[in-house]
Protein backbone atom coordinates (compact mmCIF):
# COMPACT_ATOMS: atom_id res chain seq x y z
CA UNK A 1 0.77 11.32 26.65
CA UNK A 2 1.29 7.49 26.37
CA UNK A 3 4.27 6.38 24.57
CA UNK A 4 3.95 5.59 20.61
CA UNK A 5 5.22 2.00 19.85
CA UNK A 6 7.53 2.83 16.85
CA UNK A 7 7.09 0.77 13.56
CA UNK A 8 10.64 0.12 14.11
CA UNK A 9 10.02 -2.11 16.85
CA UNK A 10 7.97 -4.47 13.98
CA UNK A 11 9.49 -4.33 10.96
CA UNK A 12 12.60 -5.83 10.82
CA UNK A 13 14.60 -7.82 7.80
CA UNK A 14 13.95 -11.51 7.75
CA UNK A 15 12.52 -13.82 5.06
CA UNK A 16 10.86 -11.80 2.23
CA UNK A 17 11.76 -8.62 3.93
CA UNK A 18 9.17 -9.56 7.20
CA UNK A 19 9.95 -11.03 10.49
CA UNK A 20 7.66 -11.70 13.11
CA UNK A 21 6.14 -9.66 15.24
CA UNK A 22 6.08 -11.04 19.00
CA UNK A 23 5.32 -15.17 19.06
CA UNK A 24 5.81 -16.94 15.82
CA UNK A 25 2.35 -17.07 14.39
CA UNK A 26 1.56 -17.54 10.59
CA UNK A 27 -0.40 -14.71 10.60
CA UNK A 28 2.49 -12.63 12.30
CA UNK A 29 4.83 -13.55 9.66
CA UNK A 30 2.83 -11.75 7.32
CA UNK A 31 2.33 -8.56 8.94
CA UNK A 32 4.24 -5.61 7.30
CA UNK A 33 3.42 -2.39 8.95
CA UNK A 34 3.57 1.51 6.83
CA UNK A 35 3.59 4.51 9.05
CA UNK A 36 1.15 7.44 7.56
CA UNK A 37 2.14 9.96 10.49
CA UNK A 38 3.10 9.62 14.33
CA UNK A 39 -0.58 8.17 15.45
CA UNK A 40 -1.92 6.13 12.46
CA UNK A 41 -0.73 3.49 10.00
CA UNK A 42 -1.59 0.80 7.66
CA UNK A 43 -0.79 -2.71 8.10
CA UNK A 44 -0.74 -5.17 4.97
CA UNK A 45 -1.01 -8.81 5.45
CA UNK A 46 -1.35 -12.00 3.74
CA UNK A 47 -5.32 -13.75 3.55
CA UNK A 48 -6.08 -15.18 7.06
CA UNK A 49 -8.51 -18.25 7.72
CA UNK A 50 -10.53 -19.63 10.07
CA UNK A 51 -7.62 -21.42 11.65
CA UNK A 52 -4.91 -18.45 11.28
CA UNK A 53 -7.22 -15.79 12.38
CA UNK A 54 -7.54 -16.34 16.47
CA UNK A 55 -3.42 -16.74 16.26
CA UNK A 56 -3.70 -13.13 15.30
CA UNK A 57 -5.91 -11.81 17.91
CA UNK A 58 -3.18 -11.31 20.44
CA UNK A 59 -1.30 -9.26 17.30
CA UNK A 60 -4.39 -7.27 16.76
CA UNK A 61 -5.09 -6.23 19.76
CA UNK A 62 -1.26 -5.14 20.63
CA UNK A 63 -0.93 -3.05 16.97
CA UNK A 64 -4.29 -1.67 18.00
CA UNK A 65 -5.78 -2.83 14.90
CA UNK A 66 -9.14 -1.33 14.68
CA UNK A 67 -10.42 -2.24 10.99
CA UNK A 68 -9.58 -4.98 8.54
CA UNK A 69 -10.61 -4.08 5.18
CA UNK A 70 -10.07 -7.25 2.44
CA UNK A 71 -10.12 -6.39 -1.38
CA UNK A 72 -10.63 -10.19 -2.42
CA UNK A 73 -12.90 -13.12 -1.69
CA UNK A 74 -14.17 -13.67 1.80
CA UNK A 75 -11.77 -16.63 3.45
CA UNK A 76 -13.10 -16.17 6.88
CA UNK A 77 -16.30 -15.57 8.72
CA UNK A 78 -15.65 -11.62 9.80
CA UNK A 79 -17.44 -12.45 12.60
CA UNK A 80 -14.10 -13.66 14.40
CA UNK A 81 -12.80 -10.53 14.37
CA UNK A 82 -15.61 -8.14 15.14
CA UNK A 83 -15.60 -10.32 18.73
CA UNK A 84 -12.16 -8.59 19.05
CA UNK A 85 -14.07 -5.50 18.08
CA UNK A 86 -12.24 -5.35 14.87
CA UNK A 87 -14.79 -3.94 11.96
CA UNK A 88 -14.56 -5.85 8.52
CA UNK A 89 -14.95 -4.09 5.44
CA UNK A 90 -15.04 -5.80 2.12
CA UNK A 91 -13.72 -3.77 -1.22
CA UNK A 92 -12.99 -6.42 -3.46
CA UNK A 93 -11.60 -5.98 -6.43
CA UNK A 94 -10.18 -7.71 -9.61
CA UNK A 95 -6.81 -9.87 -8.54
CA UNK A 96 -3.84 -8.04 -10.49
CA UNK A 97 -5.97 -5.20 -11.94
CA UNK A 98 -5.95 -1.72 -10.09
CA UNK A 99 -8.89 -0.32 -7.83
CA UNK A 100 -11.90 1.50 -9.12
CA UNK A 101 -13.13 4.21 -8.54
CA UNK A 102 -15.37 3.16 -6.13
CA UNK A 103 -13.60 1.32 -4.33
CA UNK A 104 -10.80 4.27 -3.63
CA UNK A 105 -13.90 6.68 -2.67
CA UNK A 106 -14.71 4.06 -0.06
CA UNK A 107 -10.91 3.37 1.01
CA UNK A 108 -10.14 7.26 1.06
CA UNK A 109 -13.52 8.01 3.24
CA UNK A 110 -12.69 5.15 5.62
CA UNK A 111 -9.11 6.01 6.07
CA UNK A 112 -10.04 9.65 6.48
CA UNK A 113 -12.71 9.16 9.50
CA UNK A 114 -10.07 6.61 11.42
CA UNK A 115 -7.27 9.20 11.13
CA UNK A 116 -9.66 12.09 12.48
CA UNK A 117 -10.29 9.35 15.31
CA UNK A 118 -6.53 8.09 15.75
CA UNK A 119 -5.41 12.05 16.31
CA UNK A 120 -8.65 12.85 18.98
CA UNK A 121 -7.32 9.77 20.80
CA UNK A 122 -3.65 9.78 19.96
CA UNK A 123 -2.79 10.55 24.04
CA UNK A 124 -5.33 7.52 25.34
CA UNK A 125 -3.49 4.79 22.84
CA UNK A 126 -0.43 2.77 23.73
CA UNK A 127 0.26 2.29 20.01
CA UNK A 128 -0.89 4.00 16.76
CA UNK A 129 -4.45 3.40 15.19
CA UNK A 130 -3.71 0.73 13.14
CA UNK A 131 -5.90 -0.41 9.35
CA UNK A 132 -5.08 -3.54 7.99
CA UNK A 133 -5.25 -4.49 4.48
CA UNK A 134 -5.48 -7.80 2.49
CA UNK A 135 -5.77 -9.47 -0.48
CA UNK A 136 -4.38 -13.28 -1.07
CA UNK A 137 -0.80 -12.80 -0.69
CA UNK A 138 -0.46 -8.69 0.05
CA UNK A 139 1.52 -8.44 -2.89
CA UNK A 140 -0.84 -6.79 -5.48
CA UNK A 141 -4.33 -4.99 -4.67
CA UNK A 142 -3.70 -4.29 -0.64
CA UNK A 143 -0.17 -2.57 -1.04
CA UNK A 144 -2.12 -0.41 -3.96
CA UNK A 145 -4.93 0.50 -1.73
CA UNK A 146 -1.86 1.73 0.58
CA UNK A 147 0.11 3.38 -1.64
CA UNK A 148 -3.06 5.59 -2.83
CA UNK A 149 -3.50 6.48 0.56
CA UNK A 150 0.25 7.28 1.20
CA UNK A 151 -0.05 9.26 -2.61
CA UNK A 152 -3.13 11.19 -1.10
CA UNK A 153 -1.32 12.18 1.81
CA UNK A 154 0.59 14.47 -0.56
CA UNK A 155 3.50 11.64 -0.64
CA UNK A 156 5.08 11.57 -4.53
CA UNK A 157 3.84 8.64 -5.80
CA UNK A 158 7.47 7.02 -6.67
CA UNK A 159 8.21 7.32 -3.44
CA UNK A 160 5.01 5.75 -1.88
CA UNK A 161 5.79 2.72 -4.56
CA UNK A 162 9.94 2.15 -3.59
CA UNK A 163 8.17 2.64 0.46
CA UNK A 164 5.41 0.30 0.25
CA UNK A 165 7.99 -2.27 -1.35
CA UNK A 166 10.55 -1.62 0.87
CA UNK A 167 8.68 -2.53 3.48
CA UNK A 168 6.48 -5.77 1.40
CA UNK A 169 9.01 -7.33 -0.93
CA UNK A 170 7.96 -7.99 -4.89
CA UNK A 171 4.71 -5.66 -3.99
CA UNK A 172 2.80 -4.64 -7.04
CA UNK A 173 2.91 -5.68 -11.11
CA UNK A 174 3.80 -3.31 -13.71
CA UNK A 175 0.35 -2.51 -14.72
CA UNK A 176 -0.26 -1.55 -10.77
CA UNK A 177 3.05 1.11 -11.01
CA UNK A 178 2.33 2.36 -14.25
CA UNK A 179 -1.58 3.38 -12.70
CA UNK A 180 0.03 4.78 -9.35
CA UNK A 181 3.31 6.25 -11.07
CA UNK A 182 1.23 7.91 -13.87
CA UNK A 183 -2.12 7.66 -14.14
CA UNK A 184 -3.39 8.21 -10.14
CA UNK A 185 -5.10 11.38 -9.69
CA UNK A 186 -5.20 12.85 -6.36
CA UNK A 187 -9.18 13.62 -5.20
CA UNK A 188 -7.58 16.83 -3.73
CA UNK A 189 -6.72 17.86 -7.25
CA UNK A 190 -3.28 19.12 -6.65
CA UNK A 191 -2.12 20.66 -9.68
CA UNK A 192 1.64 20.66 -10.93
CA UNK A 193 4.37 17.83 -12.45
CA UNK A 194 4.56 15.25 -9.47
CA UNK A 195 7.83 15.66 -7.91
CA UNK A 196 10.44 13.37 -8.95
CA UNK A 197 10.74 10.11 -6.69
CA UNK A 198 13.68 10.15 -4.08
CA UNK A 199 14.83 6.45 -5.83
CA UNK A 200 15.42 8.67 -8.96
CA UNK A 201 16.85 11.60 -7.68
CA UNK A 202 19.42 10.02 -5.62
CA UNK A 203 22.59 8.33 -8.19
CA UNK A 204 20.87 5.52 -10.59
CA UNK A 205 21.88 1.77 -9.39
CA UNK A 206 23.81 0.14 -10.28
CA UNK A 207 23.13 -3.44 -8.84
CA UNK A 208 20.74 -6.17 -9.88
CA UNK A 209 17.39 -4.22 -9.56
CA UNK A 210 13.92 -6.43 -7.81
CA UNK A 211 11.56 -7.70 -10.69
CA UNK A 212 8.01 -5.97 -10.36
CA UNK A 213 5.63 -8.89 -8.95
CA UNK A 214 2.63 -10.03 -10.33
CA UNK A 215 0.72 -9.10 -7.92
CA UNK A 216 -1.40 -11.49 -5.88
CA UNK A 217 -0.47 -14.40 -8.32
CA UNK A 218 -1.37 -12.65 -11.92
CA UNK A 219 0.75 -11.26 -14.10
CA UNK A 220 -0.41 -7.66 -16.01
CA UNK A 221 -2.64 -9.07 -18.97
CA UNK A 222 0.33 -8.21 -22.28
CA UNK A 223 -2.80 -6.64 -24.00
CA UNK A 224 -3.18 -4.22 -20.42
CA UNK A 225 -3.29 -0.40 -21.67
CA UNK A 226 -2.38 1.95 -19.30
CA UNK A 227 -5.50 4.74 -19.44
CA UNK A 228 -4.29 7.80 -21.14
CA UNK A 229 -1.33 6.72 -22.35
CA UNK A 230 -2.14 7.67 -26.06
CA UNK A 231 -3.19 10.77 -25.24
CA UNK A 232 -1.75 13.85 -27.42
CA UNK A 233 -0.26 16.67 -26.04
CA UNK A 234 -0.73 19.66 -28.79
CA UNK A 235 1.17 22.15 -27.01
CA UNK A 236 3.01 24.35 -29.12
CA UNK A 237 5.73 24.41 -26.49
CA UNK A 238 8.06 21.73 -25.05
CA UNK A 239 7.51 21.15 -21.41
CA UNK A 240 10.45 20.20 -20.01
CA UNK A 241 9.28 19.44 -16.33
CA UNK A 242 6.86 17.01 -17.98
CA UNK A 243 9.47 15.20 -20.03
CA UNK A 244 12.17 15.05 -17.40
CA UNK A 245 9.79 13.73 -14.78
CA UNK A 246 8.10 11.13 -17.51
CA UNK A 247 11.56 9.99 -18.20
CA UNK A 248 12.19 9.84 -14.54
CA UNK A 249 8.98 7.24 -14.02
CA UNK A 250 10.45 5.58 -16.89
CA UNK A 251 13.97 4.75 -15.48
CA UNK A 252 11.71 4.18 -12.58
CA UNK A 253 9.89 1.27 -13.93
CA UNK A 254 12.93 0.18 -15.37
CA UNK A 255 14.55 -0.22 -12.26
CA UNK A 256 11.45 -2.04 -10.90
CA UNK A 257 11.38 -4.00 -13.87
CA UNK A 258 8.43 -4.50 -16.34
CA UNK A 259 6.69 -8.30 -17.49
């Protein structure tokens, strides 16, 4: 079996939380890379051009990029990069707002049929299969698409948020962690309180905690609802795994901050 490149060997801290990976490109500066398991990840990027997109080629190819799938206006002819055998999918979606449902059913089936591929060929492939995600700046609608993926994967959903930012710095507005944190439903249907997040079981912090980001450039509409959250719960008994993990999400987006 071939050698996996570890993710290690990409991400690294440098401005924004991203450093290069190989050359200096533009488009490499924008690469942040989330390992799903030992022979497939996601990579989420800023919105290449025509001019930026045969700089990434050469960063393609070695991350063994297979698909790019961009949730917001075409900025490039997708035929550049199905010439580096690179398939193009387009899911857009409204900038700051959270995917529907059609577009997850479409993300989910797409990501399912490349990691059945990635694991068949996992002893062929110098590095992991590779998807890579944008909107305009991979702050708001890509890291979501990768967090429902990571959240599908059985991940808890506070800790596919505090992972996805980790890894892309100021990722996601409030309205976009209030929909993953709380209103996300896996397709599997698991059943049960969601675990609590590792950020909130470990001691609270104490430091100057990251403001949520607006997204790709708009900030959560003040009149944004998030769906269910008036919804009555006429149980005769108190559920105290529901309240101590809602207050959990709640300290949660407080940490993240909230506009």
């Amino acid at each position: 079996m071939s050698k996996m490149v570890s993710i290690s060997a990409y991400h690294t801290p440098g401005v924004n939380g991203r450093k290069a990976l190989g050359k200096a490109t533009p488009l490499a500066n924008s690469f942040s890379l989330i390992e799903y398991n030992e022979y497939f990840r996601f990579l989420i990027m800023d919105c290449p051009t025509n001019s930026t997109i045969p700089l990434g080629g050469g960063e393609f190819a070695r991350l063994n990029v297979t698909d790019v799938v961009r949730v917001c206006e075409p900025t490039y002819d997708k035929e550049r990069l199905v010439a580096h055998s690179v398939c193009v999918h387009d899911l857009p979606f409204k900038d700051g707002d959270v995917p529907p449902s059609s577009v997850i059913k479409k993300w989910l089936q797409l990501v399912s049929e490349r990691i059945v591929t990635a694991k068949q060929k996992q002893d062929e492939q110098p590095a992991p299969t590779t998807i890579a995600v944008h909107c305009v700046a991979g702050l708001g609608r890509a890291p979501v698409l990768v967090a429902v993926a990571l959240i599908e994967k059985g991940t808890d959903p506070l800790d596919a948020i505090e992972l996805v930012r980790r890894k892309r710095r100021g990722a996601f507005n409030n309205r976009q962690i209030t929909y993953l944190a709380d209103n996300y439903k896996r397709s599997s249907g698991s059943k049960g309180a969601a675990k609590l997040g590792s950020a909130i079981r470990q001691s609270p912090h104490t430091g100057p905690s990251p403001m949520a980001s607006p997204g790709d450039g708009d900030a959560a509409s003040p009149n944004t609802q998030a769906a269910g959250a008036n919804n009555n719960n006429n149980s005769s008994k108190p559920n105290s795994t529901s309240s101590t993990v809602s207050a959990s999400r709640a300290l949660f987006k407080k940490i993240f901050g909230s506009h």
